[in-house]
N, C-alpha and C. Protein backbone atom coordinates (compact mmCIF):
# COMPACT_ATOMS: atom_id res chain seq x y z
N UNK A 1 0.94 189.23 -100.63
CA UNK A 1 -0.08 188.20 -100.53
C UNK A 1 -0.37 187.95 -99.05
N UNK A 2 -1.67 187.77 -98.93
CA UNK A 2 -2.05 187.22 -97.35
C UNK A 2 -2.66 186.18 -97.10
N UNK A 3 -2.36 185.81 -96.11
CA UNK A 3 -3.04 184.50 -95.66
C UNK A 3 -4.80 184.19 -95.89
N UNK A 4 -5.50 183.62 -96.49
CA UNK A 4 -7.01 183.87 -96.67
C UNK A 4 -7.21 182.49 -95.46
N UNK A 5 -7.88 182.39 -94.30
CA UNK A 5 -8.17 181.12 -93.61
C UNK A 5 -9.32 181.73 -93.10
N UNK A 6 -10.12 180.40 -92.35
CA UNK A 6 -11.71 180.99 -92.26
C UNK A 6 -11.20 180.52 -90.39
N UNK A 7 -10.49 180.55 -89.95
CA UNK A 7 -10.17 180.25 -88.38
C UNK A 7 -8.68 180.86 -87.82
N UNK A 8 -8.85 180.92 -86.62
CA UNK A 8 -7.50 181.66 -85.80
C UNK A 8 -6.25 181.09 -86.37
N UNK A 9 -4.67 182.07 -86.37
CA UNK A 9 -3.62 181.54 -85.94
C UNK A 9 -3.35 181.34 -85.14
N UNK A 10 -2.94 180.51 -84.16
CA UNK A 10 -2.01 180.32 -82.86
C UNK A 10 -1.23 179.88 -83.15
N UNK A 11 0.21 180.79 -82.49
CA UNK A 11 1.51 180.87 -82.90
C UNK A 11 1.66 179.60 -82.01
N UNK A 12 2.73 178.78 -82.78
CA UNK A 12 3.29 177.57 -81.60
C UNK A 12 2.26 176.27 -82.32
N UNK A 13 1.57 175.95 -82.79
CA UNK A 13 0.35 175.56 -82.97
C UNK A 13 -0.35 175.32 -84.36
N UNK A 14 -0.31 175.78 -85.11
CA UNK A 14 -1.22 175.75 -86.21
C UNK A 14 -0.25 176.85 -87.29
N UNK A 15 0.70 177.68 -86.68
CA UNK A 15 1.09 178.55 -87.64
C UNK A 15 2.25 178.11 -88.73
N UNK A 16 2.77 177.20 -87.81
CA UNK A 16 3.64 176.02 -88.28
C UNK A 16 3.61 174.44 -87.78
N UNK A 17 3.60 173.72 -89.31
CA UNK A 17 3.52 172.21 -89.11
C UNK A 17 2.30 171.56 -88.21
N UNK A 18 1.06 172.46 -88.31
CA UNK A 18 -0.23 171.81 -88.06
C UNK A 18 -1.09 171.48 -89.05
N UNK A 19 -2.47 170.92 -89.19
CA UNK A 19 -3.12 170.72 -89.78
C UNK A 19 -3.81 171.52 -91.03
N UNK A 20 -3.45 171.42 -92.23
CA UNK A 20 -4.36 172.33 -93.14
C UNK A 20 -5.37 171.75 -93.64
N UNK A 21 -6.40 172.22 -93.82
CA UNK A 21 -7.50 171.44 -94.34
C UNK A 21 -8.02 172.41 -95.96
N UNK A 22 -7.63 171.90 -96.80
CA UNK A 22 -7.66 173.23 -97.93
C UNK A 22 -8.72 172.33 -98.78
N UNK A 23 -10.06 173.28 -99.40
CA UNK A 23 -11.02 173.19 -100.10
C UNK A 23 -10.45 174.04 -101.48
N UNK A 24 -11.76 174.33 -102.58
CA UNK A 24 -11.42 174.68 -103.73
C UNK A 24 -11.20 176.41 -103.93
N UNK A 25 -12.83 176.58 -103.27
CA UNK A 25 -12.28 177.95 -102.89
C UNK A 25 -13.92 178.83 -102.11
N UNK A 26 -13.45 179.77 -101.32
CA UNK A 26 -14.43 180.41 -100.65
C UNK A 26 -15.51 180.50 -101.68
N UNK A 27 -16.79 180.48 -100.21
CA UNK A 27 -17.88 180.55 -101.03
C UNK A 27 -19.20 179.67 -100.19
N UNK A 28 -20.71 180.31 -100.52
CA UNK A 28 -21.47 178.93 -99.76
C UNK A 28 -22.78 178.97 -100.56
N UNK A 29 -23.04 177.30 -100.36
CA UNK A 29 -23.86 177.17 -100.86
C UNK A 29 -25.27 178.47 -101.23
N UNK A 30 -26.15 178.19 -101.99
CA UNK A 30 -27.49 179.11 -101.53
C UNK A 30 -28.18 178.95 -100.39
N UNK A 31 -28.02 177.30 -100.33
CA UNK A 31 -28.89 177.40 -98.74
C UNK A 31 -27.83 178.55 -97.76
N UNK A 32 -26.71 177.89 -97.59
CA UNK A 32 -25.73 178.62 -96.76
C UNK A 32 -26.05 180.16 -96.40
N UNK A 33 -25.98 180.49 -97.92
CA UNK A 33 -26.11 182.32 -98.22
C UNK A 33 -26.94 182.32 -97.40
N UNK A 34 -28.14 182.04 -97.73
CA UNK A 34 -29.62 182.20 -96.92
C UNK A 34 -29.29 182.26 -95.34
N UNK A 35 -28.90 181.21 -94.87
CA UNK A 35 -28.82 180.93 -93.39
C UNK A 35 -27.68 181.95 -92.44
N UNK A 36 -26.79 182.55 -93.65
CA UNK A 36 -25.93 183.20 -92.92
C UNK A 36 -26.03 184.90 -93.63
N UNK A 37 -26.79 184.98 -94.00
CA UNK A 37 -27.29 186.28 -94.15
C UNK A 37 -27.62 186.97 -92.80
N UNK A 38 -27.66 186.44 -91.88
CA UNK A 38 -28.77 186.58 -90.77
C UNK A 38 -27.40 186.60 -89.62
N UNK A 39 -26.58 185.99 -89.97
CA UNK A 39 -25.55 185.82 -88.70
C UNK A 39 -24.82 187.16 -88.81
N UNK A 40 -24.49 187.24 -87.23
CA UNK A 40 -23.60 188.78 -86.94
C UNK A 40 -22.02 188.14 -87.46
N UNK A 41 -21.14 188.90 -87.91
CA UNK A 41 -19.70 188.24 -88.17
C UNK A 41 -19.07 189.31 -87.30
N UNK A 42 -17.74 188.84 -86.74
CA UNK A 42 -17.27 189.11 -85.49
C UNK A 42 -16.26 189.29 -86.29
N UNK A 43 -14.98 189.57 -87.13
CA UNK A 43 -13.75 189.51 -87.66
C UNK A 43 -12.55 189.37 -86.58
N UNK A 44 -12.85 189.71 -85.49
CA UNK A 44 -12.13 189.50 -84.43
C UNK A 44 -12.01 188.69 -83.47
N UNK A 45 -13.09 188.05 -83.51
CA UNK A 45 -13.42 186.49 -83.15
C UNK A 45 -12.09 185.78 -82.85
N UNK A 46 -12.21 185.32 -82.01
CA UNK A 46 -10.71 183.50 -82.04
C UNK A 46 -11.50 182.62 -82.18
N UNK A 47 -11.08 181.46 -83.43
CA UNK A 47 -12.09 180.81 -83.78
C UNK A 47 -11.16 179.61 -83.99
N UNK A 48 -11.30 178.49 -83.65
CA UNK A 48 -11.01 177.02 -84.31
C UNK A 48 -11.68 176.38 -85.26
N UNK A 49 -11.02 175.70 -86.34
CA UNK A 49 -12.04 175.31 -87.44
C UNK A 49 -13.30 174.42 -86.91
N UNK A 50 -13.58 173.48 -85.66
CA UNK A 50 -14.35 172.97 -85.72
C UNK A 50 -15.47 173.67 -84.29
N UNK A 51 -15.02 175.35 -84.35
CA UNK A 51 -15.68 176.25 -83.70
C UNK A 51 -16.08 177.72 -84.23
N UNK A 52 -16.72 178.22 -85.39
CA UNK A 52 -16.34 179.11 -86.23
C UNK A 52 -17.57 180.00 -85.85
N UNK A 53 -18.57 179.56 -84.09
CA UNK A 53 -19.57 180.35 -83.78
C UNK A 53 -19.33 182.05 -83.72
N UNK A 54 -18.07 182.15 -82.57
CA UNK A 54 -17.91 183.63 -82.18
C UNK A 54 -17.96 184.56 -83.68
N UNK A 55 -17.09 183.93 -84.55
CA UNK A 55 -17.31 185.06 -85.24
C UNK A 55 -18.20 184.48 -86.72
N UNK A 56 -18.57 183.89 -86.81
CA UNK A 56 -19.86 183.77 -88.22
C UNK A 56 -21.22 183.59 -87.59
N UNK A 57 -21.32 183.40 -86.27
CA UNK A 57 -22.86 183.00 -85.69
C UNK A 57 -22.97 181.68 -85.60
N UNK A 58 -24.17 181.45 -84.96
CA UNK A 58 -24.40 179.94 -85.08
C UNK A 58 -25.23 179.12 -86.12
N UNK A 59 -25.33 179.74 -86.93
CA UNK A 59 -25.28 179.20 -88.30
C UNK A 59 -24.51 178.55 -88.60
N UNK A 60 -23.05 178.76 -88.25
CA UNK A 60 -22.04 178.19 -88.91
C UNK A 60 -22.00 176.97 -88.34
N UNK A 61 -22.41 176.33 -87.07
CA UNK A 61 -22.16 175.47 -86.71
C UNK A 61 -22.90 174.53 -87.41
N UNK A 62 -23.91 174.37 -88.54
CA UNK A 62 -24.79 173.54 -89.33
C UNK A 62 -24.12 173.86 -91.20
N UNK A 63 -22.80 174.45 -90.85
CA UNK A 63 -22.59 174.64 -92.50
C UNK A 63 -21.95 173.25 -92.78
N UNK A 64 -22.78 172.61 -94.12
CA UNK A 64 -22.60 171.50 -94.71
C UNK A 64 -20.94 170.92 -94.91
N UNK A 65 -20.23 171.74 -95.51
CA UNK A 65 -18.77 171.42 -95.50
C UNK A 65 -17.98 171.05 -94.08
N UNK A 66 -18.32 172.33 -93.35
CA UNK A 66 -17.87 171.82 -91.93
C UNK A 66 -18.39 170.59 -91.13
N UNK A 67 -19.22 170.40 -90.84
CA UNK A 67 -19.58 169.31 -90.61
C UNK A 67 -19.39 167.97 -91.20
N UNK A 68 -19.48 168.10 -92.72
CA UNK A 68 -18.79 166.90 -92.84
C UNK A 68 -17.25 166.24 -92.10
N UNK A 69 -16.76 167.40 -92.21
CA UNK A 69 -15.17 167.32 -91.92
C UNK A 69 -15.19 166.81 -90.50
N UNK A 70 -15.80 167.53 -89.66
CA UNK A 70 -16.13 167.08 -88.17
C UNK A 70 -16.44 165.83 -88.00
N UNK A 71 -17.50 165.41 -88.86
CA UNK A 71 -17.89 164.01 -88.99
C UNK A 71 -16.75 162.95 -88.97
N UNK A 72 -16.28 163.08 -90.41
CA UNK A 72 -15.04 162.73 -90.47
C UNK A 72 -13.60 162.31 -89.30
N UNK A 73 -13.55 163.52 -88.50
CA UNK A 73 -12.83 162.92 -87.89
C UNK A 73 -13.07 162.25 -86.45
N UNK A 74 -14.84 162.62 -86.06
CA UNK A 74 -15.18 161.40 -85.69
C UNK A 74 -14.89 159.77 -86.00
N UNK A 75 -15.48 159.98 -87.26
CA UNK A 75 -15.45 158.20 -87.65
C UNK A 75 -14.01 157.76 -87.45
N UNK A 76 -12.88 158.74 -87.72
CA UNK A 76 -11.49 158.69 -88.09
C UNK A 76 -11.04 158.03 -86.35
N UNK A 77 -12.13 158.22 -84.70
CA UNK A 77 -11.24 158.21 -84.08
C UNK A 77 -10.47 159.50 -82.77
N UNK A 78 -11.34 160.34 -83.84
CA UNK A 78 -10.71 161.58 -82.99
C UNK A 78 -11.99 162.97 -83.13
N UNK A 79 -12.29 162.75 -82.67
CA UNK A 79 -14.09 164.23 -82.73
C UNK A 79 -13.08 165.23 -82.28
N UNK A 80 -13.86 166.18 -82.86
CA UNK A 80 -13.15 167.58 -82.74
C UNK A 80 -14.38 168.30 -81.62
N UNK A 81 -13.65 169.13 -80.76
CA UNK A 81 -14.29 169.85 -80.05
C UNK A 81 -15.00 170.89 -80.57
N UNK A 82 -16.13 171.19 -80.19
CA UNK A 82 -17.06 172.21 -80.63
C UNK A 82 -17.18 173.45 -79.74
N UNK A 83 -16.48 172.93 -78.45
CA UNK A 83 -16.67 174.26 -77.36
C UNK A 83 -15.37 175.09 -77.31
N UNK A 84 -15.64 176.46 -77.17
CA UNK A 84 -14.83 176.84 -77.12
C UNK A 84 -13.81 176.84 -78.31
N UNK A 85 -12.76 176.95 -77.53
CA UNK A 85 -11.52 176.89 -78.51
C UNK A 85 -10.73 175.38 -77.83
N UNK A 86 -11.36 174.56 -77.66
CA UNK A 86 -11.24 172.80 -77.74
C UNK A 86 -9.66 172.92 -77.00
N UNK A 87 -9.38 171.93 -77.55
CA UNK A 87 -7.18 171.34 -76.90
C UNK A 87 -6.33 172.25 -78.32
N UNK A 88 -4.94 171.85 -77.91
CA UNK A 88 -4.35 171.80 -78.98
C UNK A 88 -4.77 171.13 -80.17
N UNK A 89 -5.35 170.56 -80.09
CA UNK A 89 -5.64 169.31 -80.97
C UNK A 89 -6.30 169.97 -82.00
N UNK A 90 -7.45 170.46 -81.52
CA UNK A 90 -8.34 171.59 -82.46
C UNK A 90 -7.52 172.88 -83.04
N UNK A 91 -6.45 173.35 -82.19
CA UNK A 91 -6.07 174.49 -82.66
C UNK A 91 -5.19 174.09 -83.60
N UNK A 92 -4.29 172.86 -83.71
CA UNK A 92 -2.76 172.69 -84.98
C UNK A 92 -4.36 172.91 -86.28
N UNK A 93 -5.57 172.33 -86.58
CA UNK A 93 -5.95 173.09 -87.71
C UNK A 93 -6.18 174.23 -88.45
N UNK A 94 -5.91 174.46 -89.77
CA UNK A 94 -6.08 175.57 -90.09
C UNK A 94 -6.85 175.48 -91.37
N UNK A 95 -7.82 176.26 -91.90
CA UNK A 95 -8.65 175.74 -92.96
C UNK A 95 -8.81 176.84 -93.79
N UNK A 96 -7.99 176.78 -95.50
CA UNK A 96 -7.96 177.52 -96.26
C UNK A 96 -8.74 177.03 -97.86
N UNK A 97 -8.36 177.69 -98.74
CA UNK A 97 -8.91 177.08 -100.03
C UNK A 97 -7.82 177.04 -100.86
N UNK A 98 -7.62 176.60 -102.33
CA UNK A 98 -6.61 176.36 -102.98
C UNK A 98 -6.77 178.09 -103.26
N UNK A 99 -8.03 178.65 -104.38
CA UNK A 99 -8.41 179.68 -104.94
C UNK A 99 -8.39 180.78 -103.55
N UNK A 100 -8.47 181.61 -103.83
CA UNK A 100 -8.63 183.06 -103.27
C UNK A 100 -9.66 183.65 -103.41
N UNK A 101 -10.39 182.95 -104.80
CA UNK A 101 -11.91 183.74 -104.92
C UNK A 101 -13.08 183.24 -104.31
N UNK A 102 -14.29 183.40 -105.13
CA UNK A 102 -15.50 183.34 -103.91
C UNK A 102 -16.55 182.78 -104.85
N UNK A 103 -17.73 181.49 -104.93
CA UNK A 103 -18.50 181.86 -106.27
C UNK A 103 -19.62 180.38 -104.97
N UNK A 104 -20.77 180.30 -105.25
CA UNK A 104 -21.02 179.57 -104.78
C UNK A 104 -21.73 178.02 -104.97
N UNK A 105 -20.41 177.38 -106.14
CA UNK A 105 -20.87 176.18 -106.56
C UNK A 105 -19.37 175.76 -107.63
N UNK A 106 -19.08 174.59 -107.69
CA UNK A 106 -17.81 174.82 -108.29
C UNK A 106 -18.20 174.68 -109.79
N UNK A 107 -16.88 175.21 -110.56
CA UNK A 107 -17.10 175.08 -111.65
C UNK A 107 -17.37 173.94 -112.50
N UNK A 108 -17.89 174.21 -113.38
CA UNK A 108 -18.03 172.30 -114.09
C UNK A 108 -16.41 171.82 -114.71
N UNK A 109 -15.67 172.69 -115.53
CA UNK A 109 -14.39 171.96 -115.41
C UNK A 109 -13.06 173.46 -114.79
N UNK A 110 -13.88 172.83 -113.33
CA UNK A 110 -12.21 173.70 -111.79
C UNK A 110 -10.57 173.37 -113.03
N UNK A 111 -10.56 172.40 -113.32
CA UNK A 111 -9.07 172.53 -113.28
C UNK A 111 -8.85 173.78 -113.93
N UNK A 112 -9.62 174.05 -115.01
CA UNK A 112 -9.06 175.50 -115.08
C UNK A 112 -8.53 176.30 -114.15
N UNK A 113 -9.56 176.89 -113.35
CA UNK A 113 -8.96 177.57 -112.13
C UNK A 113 -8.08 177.36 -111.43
N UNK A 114 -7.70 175.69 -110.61
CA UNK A 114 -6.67 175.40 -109.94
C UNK A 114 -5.77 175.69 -110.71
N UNK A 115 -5.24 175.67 -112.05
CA UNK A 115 -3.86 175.88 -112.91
C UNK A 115 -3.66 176.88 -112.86
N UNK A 116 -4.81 178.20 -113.28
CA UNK A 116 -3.92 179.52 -113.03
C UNK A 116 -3.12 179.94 -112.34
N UNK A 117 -2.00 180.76 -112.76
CA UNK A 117 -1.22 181.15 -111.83
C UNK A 117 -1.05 181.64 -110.86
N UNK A 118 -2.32 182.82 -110.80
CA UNK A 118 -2.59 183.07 -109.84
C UNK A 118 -3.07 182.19 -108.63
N UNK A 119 -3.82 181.32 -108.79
CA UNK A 119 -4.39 180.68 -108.36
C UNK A 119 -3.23 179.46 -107.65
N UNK A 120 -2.43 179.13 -108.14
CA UNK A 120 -1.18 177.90 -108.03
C UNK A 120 -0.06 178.90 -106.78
N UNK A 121 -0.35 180.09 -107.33
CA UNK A 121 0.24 180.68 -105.79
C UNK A 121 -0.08 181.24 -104.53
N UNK A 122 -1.18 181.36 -104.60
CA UNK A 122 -2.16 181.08 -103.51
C UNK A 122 -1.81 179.60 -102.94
N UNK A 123 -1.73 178.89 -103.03
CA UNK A 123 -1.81 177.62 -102.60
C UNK A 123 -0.37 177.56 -102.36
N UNK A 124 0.59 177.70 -103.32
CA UNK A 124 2.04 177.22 -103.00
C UNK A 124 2.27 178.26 -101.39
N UNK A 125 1.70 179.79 -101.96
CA UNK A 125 2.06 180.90 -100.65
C UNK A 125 1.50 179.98 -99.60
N UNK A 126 0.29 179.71 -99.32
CA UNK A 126 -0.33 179.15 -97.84
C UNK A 126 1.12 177.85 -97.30
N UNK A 127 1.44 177.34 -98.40
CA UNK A 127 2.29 176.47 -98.07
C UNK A 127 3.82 176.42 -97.67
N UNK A 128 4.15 177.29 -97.80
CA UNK A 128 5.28 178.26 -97.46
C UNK A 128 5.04 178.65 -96.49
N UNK A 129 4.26 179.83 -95.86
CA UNK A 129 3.81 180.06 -94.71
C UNK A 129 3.36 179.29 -93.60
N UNK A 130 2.61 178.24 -94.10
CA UNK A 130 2.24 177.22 -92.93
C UNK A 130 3.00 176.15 -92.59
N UNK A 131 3.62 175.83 -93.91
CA UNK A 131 4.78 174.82 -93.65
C UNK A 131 3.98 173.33 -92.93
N UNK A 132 2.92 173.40 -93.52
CA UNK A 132 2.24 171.84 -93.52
C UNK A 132 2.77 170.68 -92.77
N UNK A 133 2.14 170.03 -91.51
CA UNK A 133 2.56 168.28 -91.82
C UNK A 133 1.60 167.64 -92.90
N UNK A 134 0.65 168.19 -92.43
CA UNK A 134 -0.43 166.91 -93.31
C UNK A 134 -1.45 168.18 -93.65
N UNK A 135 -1.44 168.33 -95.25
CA UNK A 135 -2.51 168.69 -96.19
C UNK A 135 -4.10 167.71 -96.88
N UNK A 136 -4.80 168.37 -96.24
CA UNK A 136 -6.25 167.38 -96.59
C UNK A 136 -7.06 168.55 -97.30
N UNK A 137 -7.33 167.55 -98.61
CA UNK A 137 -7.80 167.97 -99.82
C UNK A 137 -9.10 168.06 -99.97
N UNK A 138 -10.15 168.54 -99.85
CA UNK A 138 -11.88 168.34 -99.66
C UNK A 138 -12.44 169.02 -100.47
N UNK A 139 -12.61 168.64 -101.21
CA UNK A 139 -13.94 168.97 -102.07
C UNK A 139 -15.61 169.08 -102.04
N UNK A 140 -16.29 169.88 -101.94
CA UNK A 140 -17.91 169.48 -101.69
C UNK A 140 -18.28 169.71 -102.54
N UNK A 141 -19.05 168.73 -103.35
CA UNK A 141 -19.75 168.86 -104.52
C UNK A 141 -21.35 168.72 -104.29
């Protein structure tokens, strides 16, 4: 099993006991599709979750989920850097999904999916590996 995250590891940092930010599961809206059809993807990119330009384009910097989250930890107190690869601060995040798969709208009744097994170890694996302080749960509906 491998790690599925949409941003860098940095060892020291995020690989252990930093921030996870875990959604339901990959995937983007239609607008999204549309807007990032067009972006170059870099796979090699170093990317922070609240910097995901180098390697998805700058599209990504207007994707609806992310931004909320950014928002978020504005209001929370603490804005996340957008340049670059920001402080530590930006890098302890790491942003995965519970699922492993890809579809672009959630299901009308997910719990199915979250229960599968497959699916329940995906999530337990990320958690093992990352060894979590603080797990944040987000949903976009």
């Amino acid at each position: 099993m491998e790690l599925n995250i949409a941003n860098s590891i940095f060892k020291g940092i995020n690989d252990k006991k930093g921030l996870m930010i875990c959604g339901y599961e990959w995937g983007f809206s239609k607008a999204d599709q549309i807007s990032t059809e067009k972006s170059e993807y870099n796979e090699d990119a170093i990317t922070i979750f609240s910097n995901k330009v180098p390697m998805y384009g700058e599209k990504s910097s207007q994707w609806k989920y992310d931004t909320r989250i950014i928002n978020w930890f504005k209001l929370w107190g603490h804005p996340l850097s957008q340049i670059e690869l920001g402080t530590d601060f930006e890098k302890s995040i790491v942003q995965t999904n519970w699922c492993n798969t890809k579809a672009n709208k959630i299901e009308e009744n997910y719990y199915h999916k979250l229960t599968n097994s497959t699916q329940l170890e995906n999530f337990i694996f990320h958690i093992k590996e990352l060894e979590p302080s603080l797990i944040f749960l987000w949903v976009l509906q």
